[in-house]
N, C-alpha and C. Protein backbone atom coordinates (compact mmCIF):
# COMPACT_ATOMS: atom_id res chain seq x y z
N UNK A 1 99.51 120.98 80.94
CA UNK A 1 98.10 121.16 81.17
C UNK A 1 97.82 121.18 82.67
N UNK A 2 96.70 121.73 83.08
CA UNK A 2 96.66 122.09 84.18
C UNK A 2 95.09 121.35 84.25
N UNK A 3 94.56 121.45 86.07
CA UNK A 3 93.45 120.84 86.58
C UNK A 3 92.13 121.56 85.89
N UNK A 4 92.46 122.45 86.16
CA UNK A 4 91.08 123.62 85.19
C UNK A 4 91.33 123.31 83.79
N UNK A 5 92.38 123.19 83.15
CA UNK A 5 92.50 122.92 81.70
C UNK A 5 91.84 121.36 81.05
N UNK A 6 92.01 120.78 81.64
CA UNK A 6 91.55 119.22 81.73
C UNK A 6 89.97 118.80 82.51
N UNK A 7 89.49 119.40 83.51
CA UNK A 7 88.42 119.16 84.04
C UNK A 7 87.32 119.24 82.83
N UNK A 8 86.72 120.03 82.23
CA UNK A 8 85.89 120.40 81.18
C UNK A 8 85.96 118.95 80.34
N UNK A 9 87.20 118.30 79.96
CA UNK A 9 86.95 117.19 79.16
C UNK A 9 86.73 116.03 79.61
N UNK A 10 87.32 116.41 81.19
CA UNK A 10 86.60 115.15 82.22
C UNK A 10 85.48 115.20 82.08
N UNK A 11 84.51 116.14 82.38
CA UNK A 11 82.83 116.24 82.90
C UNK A 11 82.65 115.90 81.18
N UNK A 12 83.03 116.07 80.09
CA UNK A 12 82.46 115.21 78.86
C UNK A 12 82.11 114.32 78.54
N UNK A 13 82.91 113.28 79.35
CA UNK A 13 83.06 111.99 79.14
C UNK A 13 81.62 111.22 79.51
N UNK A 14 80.96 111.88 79.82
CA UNK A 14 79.81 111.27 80.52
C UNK A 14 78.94 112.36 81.03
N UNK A 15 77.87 112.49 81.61
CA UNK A 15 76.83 113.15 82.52
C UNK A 15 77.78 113.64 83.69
N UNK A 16 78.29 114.91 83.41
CA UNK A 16 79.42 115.06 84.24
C UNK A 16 78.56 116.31 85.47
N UNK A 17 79.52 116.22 86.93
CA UNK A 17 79.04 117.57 87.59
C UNK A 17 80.20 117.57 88.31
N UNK A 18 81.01 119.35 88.35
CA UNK A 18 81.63 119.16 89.82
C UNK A 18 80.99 120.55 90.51
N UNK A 19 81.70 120.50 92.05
CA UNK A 19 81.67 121.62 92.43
C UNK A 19 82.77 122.78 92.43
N UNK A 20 82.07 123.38 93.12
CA UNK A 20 83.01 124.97 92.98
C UNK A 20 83.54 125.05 94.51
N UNK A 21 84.94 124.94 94.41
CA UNK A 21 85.90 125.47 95.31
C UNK A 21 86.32 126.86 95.72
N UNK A 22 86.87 127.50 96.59
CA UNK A 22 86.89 128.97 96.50
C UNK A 22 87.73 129.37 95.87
N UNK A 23 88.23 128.70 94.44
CA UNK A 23 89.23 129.57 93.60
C UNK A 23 88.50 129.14 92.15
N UNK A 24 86.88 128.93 92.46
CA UNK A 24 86.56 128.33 91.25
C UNK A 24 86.54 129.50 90.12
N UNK A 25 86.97 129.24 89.38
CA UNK A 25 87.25 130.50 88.10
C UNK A 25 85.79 131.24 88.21
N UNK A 26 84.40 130.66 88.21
CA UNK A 26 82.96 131.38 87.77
C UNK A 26 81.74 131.53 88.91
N UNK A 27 82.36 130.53 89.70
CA UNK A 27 81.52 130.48 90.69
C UNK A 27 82.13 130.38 92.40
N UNK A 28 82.84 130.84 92.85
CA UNK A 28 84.42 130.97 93.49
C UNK A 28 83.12 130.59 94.76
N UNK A 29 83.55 129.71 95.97
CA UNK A 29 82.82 129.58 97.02
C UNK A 29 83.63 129.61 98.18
N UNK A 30 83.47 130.85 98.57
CA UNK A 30 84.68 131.31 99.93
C UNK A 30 84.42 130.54 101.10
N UNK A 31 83.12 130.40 101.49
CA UNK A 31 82.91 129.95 102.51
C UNK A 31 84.18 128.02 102.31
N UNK A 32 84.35 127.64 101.48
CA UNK A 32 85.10 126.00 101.35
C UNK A 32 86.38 126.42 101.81
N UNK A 33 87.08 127.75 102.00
CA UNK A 33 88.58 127.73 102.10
C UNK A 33 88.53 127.70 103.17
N UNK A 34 88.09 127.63 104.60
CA UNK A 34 88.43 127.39 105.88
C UNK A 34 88.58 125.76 105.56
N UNK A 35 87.38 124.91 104.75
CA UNK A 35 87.52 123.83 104.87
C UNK A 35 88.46 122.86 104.31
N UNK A 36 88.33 123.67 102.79
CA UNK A 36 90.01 123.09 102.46
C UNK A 36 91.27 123.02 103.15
N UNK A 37 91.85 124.61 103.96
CA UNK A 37 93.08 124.45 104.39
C UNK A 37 92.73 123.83 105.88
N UNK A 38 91.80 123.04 106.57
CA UNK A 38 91.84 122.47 107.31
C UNK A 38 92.19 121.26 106.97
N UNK A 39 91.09 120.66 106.17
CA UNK A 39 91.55 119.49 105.41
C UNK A 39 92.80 119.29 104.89
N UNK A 40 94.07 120.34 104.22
CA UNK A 40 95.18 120.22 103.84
C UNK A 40 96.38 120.21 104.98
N UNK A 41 95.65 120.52 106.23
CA UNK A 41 96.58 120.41 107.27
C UNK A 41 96.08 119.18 108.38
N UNK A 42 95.14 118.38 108.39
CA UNK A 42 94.83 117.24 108.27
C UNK A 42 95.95 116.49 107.74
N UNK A 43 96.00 116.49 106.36
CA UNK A 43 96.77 115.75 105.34
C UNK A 43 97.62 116.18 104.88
N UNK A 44 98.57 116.64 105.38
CA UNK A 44 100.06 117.55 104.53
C UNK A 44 100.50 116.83 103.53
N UNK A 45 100.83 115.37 103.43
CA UNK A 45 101.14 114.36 102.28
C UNK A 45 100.69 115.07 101.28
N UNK A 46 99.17 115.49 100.97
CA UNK A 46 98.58 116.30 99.69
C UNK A 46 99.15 117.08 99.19
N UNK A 47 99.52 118.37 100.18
CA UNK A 47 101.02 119.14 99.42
C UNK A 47 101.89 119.16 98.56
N UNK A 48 102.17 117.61 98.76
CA UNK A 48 103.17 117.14 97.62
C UNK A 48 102.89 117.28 96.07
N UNK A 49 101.31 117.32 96.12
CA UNK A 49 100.80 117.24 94.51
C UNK A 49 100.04 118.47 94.34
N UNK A 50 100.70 119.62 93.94
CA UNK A 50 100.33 120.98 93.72
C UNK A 50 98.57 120.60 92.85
N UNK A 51 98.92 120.10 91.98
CA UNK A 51 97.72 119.53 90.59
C UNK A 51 96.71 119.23 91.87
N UNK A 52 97.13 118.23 92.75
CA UNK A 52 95.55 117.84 93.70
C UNK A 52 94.73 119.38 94.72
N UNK A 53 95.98 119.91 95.16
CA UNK A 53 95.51 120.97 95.87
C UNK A 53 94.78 122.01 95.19
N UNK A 54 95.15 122.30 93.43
CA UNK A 54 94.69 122.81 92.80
C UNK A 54 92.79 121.94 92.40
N UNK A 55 93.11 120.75 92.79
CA UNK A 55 91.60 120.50 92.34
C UNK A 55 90.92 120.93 93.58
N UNK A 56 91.53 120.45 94.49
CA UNK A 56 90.55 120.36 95.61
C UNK A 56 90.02 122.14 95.89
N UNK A 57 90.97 123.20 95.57
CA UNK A 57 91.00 124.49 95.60
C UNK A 57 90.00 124.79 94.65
N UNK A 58 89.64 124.63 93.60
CA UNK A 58 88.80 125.07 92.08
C UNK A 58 87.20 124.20 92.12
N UNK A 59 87.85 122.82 92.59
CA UNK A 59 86.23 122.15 92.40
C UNK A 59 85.86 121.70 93.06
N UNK A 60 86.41 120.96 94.53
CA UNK A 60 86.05 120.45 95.55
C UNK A 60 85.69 119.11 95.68
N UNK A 61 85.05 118.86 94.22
CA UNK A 61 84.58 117.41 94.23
C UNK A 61 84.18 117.72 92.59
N UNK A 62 84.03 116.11 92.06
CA UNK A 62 83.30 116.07 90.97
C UNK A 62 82.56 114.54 90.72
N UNK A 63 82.05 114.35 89.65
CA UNK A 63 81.34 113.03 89.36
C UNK A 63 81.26 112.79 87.83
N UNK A 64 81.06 111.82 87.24
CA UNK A 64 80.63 111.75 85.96
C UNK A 64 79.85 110.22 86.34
N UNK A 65 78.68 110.27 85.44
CA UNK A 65 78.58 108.59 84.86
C UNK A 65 78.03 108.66 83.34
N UNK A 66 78.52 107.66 82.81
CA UNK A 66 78.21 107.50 81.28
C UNK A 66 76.92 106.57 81.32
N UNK A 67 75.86 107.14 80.87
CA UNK A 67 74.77 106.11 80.39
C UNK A 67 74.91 104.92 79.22
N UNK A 68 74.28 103.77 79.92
CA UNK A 68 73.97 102.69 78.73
C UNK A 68 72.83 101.83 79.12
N UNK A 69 71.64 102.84 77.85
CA UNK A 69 70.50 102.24 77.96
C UNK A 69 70.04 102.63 79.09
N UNK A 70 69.46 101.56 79.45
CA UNK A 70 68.77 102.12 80.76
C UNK A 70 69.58 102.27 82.31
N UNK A 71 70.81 101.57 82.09
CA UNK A 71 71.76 101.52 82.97
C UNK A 71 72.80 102.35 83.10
N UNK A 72 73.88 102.20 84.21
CA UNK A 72 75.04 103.37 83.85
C UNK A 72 76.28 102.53 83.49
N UNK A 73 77.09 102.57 82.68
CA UNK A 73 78.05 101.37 82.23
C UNK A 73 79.07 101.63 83.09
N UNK A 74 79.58 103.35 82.99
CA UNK A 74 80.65 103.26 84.19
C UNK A 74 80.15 104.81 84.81
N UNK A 75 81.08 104.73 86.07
CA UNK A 75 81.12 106.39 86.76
C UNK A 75 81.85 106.19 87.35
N UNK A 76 82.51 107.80 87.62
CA UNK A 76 83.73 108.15 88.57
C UNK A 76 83.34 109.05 89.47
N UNK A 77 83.74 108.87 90.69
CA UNK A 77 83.71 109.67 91.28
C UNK A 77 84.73 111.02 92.04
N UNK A 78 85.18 111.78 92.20
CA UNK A 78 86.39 112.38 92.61
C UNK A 78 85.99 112.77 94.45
N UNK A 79 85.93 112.27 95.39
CA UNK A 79 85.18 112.40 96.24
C UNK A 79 85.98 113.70 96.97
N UNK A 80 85.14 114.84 97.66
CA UNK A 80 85.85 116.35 97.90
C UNK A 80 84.87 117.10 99.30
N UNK A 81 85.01 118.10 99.35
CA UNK A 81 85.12 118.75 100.25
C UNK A 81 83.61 119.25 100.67
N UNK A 82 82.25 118.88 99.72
CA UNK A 82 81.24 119.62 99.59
C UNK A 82 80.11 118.35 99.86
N UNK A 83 79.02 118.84 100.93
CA UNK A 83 77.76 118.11 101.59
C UNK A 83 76.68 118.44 101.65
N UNK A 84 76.48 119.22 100.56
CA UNK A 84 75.31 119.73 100.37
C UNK A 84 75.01 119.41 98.92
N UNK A 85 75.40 118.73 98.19
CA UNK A 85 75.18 118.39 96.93
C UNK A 85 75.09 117.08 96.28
N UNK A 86 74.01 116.24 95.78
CA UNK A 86 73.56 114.24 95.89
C UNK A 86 74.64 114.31 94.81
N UNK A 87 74.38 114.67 93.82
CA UNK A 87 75.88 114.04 92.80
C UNK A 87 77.32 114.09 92.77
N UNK A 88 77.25 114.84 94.50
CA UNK A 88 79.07 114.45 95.02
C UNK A 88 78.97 113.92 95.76
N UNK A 89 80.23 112.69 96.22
CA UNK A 89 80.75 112.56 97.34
C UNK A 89 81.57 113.01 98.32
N UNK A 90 80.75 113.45 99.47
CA UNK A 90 81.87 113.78 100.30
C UNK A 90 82.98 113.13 101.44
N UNK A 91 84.10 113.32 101.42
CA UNK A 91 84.86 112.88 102.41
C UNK A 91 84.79 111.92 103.73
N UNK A 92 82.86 112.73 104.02
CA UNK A 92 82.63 112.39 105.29
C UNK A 92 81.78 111.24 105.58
N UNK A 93 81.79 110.43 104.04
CA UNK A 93 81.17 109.26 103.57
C UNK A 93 81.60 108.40 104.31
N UNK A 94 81.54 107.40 104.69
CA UNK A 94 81.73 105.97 105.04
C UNK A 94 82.39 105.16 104.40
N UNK A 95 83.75 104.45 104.42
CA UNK A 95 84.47 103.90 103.46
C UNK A 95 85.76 105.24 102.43
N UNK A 96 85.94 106.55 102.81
CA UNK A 96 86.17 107.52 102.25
C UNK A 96 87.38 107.92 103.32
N UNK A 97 87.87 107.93 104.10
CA UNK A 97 88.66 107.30 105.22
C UNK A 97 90.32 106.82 105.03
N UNK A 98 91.11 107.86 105.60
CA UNK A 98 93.01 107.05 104.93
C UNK A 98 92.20 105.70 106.02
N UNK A 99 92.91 104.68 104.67
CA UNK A 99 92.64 103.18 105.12
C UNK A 99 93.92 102.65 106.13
N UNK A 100 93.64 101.50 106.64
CA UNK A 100 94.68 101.04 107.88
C UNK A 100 96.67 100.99 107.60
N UNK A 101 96.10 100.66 105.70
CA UNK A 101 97.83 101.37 105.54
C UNK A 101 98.14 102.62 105.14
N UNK A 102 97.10 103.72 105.63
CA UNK A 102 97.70 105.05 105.02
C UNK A 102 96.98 105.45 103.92
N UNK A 103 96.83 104.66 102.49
CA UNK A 103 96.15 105.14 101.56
C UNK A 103 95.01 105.72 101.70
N UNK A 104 94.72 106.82 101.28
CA UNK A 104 93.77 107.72 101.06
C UNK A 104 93.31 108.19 100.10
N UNK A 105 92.19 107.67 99.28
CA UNK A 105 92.16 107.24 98.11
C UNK A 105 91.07 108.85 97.50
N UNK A 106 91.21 109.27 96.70
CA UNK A 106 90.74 110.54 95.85
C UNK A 106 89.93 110.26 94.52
N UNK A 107 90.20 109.57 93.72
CA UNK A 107 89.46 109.07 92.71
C UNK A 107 88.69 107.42 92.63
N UNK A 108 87.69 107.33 92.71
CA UNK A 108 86.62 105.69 92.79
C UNK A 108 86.43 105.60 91.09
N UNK A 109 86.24 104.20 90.38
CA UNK A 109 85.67 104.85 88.92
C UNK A 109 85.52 102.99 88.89
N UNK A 110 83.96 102.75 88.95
CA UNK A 110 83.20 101.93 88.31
C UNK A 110 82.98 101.93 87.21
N UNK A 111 83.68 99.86 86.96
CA UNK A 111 82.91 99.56 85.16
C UNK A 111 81.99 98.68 85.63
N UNK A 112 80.30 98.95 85.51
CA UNK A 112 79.30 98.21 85.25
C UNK A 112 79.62 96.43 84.73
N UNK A 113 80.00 96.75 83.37
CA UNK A 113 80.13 95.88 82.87
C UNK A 113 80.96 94.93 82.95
N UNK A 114 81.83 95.14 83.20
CA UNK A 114 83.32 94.15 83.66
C UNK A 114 83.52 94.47 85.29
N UNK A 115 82.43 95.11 86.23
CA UNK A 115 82.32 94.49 87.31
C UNK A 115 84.36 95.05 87.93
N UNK A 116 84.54 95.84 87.53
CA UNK A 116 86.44 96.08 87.71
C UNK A 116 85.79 98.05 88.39
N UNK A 117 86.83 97.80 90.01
CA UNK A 117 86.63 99.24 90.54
C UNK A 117 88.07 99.28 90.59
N UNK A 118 88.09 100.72 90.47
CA UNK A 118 89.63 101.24 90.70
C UNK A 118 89.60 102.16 91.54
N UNK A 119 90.25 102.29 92.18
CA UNK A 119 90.58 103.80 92.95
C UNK A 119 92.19 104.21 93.31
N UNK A 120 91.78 105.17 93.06
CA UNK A 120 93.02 106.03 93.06
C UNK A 120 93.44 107.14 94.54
N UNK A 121 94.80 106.95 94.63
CA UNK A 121 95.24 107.74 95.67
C UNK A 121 96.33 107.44 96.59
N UNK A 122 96.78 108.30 97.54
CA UNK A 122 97.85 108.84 98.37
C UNK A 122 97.92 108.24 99.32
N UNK A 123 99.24 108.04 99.69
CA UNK A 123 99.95 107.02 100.89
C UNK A 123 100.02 108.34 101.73
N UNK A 124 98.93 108.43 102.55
CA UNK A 124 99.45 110.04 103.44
C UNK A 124 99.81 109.74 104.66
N UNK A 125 100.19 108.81 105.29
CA UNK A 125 101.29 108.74 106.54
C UNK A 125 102.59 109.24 106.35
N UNK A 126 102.64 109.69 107.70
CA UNK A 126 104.36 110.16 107.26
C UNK A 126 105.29 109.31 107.24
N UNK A 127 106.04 110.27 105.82
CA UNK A 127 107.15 109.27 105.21
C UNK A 127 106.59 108.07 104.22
N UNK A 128 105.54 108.19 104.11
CA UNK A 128 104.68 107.61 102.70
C UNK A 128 105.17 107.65 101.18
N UNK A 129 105.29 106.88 100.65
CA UNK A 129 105.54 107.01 98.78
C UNK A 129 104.68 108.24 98.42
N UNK A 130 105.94 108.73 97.62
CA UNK A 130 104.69 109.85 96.66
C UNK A 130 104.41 109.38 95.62
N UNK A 131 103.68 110.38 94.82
CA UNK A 131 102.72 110.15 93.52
C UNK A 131 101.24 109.25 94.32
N UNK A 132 100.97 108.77 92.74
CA UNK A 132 99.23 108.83 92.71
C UNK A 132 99.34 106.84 92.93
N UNK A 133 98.54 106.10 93.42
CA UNK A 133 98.87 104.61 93.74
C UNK A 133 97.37 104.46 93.00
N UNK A 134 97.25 103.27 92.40
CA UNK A 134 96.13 102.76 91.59
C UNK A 134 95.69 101.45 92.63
N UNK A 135 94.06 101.15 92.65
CA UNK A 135 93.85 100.03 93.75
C UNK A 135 93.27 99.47 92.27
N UNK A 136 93.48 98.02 92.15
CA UNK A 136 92.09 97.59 90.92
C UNK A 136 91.34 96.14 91.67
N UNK A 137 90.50 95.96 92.31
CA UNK A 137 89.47 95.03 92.39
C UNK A 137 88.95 94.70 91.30
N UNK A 138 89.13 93.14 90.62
CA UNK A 138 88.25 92.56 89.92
C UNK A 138 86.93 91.92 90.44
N UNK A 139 86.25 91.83 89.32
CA UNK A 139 85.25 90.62 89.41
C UNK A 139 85.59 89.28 89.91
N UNK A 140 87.03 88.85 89.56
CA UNK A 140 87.05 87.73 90.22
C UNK A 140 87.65 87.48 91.80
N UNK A 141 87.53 88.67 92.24
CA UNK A 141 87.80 88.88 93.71
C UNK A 141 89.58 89.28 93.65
N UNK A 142 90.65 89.33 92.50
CA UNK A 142 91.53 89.19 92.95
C UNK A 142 91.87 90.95 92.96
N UNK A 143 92.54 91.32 93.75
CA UNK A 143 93.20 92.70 94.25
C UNK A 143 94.79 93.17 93.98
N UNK A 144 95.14 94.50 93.21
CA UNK A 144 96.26 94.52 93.45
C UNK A 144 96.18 96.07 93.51
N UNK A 145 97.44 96.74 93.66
CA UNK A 145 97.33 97.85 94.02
C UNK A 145 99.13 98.65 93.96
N UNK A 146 99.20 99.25 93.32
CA UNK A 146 100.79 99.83 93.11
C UNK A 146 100.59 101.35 92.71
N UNK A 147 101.79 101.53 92.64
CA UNK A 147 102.00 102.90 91.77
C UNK A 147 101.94 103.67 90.24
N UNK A 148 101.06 104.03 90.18
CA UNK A 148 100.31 104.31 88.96
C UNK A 148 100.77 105.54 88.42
N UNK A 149 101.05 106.67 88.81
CA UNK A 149 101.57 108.03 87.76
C UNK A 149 101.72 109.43 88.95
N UNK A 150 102.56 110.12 88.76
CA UNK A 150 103.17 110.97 89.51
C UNK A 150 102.53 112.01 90.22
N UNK A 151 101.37 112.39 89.67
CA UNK A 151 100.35 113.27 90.02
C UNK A 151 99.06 113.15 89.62
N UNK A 152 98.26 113.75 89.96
CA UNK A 152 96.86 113.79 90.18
C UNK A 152 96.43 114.35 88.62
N UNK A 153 97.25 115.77 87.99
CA UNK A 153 96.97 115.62 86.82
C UNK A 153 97.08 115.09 86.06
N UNK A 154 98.42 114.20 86.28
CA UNK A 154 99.14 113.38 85.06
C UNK A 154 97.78 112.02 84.68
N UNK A 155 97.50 111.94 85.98
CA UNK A 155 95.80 111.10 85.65
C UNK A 155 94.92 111.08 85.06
N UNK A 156 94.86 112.21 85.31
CA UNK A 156 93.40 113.08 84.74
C UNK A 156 93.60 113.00 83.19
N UNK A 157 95.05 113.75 83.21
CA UNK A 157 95.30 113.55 81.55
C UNK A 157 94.85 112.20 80.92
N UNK A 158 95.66 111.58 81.22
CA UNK A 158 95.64 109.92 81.27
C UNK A 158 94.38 109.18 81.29
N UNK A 159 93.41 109.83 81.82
CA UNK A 159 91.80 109.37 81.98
C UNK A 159 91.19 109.77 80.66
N UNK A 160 91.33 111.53 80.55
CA UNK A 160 90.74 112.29 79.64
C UNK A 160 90.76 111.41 78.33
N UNK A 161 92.20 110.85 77.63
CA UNK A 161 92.98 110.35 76.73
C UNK A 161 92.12 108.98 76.36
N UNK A 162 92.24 107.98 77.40
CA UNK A 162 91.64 106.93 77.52
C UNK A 162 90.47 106.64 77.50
N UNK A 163 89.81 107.27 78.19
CA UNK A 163 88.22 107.28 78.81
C UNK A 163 87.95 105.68 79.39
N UNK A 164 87.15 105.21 78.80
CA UNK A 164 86.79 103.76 79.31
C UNK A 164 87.70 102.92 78.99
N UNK A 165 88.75 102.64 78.46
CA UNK A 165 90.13 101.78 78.09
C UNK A 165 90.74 101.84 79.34
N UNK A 166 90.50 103.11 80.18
CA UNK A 166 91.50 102.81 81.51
C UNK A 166 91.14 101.91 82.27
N UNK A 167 89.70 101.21 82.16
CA UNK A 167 89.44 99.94 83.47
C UNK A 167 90.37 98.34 82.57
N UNK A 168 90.88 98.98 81.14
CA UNK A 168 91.49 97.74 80.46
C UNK A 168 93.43 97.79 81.08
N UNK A 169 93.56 99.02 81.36
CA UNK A 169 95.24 98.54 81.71
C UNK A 169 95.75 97.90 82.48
């Protein structure tokens, strides 16, 4: 399965939106490919995960949150390349930043309810671990953070599959 094959059941899961990258199958936005392959030469580490370059190429960014009641129980964010749009995050956010060891994190995904953030992403210093690294902050302040699955799709899959069970692994 591929990033375009899997996205559609991402944005299901919830009140979903992404954007359109300049290889977006329906809505293709040329003007993002100067910004992507800047951004990919920024970060060559990304390279490594054809599946991420393919998202960042097709959608640029995306979001979901699932309603409960009057509240939102969880949301994800995929934070990307586009600043002109409130229901993405972009890059150029605050906290969105390769952190002081390198990680450079691509997927955020709040549970409301159990108070548990995860984020996901890439050791992009050189000579960095590959694959996809999982961060999980609890509620009770404690932190851990390892290696979680080989690629960016293998996630997605893995998300799609799960849905809200993934803030339980």
């Amino acid at each position: 399965m591929t990033v375009r094959d899997l996205m559609p059941r991402f944005l299901a899961l919830g009140e979903g939106h992404a954007g359109c990258g300049p290889d977006h199958p329906d809505t293709p936005a040329p003007k993002l490919l100067s910004r992507v392959e800047a951004f990919l030469a920024e970060h060559p580490a990304l390279l490594g995960d054809p599946s991420y370059v393919e998202f960042l190429r097709t959608y640029a960014a995306a979001s979901i949150s699932v309603p409960d009641e009057d509240d939102e129980r969880w949301v994800a964010w995929l934070p990307g390349l586009i600043e002109d749009d409130w229901e993405l995050i972009p890059f150029t956010l605050e906290g969105y930043e390769v952190d002081p060891d390198g990680f450079f994190m691509v997927a955020q995904l709040f549970h409301q309810v159990s108070k548990v953030n995860l984020e996901l992403g890439y050791y992009v210093a050189a000579g960095g671990p590959s694959g996809l690294y999982r961060s999980v902050d609890r509620a009770d302040g404690s932190k851990t953070r390892g290696w979680y699955c080989e690629s960016f799709v293998a996630w997605l899959r893995r998300f799609v599959e799960l849905g809200e069970a993934v803030f339980e692994e």
